[in-house]
Protein backbone atom coordinates (compact mmCIF):
# COMPACT_ATOMS: atom_id res chain seq x y z
CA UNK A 1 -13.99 -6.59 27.88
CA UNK A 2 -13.97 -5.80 24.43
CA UNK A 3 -14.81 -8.32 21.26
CA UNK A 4 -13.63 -8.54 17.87
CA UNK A 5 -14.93 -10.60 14.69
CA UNK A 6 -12.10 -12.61 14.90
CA UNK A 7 -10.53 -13.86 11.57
CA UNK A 8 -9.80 -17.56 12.50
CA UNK A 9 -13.31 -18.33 13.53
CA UNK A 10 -15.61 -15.44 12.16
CA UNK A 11 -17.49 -14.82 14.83
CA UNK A 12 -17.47 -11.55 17.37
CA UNK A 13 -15.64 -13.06 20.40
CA UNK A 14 -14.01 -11.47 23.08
CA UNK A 15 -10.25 -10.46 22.30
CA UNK A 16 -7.11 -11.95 23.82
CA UNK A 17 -6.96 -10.20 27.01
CA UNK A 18 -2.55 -8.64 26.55
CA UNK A 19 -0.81 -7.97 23.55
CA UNK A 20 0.54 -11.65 22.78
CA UNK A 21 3.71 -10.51 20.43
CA UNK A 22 5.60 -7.03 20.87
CA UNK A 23 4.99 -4.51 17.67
CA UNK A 24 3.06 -4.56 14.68
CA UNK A 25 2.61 -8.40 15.18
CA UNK A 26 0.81 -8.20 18.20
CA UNK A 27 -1.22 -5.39 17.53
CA UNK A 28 -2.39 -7.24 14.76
CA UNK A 29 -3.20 -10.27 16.34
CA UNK A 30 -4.69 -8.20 19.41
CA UNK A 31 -7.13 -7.12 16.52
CA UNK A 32 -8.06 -9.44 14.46
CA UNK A 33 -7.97 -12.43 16.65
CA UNK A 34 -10.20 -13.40 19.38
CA UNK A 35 -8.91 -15.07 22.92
CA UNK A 36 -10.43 -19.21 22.15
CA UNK A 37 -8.28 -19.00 18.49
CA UNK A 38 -5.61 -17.95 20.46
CA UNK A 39 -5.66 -20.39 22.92
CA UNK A 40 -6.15 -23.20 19.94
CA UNK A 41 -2.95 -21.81 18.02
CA UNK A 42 -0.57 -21.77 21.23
CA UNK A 43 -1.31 -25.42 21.93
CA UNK A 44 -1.06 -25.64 18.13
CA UNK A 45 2.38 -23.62 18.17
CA UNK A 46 4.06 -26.13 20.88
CA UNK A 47 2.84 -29.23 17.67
CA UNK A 48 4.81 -26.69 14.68
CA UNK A 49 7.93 -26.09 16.80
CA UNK A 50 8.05 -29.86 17.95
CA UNK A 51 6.95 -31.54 14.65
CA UNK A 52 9.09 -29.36 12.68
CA UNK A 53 12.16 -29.09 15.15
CA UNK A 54 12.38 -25.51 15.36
CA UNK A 55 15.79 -24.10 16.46
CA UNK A 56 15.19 -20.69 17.97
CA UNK A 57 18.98 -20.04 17.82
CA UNK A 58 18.50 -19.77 13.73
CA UNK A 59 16.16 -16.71 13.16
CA UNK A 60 14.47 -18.78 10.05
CA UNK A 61 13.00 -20.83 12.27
CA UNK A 62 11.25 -17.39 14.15
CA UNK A 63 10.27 -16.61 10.70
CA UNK A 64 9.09 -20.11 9.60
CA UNK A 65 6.63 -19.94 13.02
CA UNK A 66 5.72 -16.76 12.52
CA UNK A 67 4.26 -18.43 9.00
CA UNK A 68 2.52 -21.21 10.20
CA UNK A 69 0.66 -18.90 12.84
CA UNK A 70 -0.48 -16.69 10.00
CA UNK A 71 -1.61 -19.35 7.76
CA UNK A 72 -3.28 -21.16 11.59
CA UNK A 73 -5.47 -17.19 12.17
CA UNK A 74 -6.30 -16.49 8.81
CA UNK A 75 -4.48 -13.35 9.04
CA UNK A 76 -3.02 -12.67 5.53
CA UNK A 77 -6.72 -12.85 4.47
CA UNK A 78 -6.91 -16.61 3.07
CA UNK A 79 -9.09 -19.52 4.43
CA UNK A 80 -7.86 -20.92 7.79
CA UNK A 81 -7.38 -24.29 8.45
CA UNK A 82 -11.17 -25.96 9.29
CA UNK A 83 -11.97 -25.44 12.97
């Protein structure tokens, strides 16, 4: 299994085991992000879609999850939330 210094956590974990998002996205997140940060943002995603009241029939609310995952990983380079 293969690792990767994951950008949520910092530390060289192993990654998430299938490409979790078809594209660019996933490849991403299959790169930067290891399998536990995963697992933390998809019981974190079912808390945004709920708290927020996401309606996946309006594509802003794809785009307003797509956000909050970002901000959750670290991915656009800035500070995640504190673990």
């Amino acid at each position: 299994m293969s690792s990767v210094i994951c950008t949520r956590c910092r530390l060289d974990r192993p990654t998430i085991p299938e490409m979790p998002y078809p594209g660019d996205l996933g490849a991403e997140v299959l790169q930067k992000v290891c399998g536990l940060c995963w697992a933390e943002w998809q019981q974190t995603e079912v808390i945004v879609i709920n708290e927020l009241r996401l309606d996946f029939m309006d594509p802003k609310s794809h785009d307003t999850l797509v956000l909050h995952m970002r901000e959750f990983l670290g991915l656009d380079g800035e500070s995640p939330p504190a673990l």
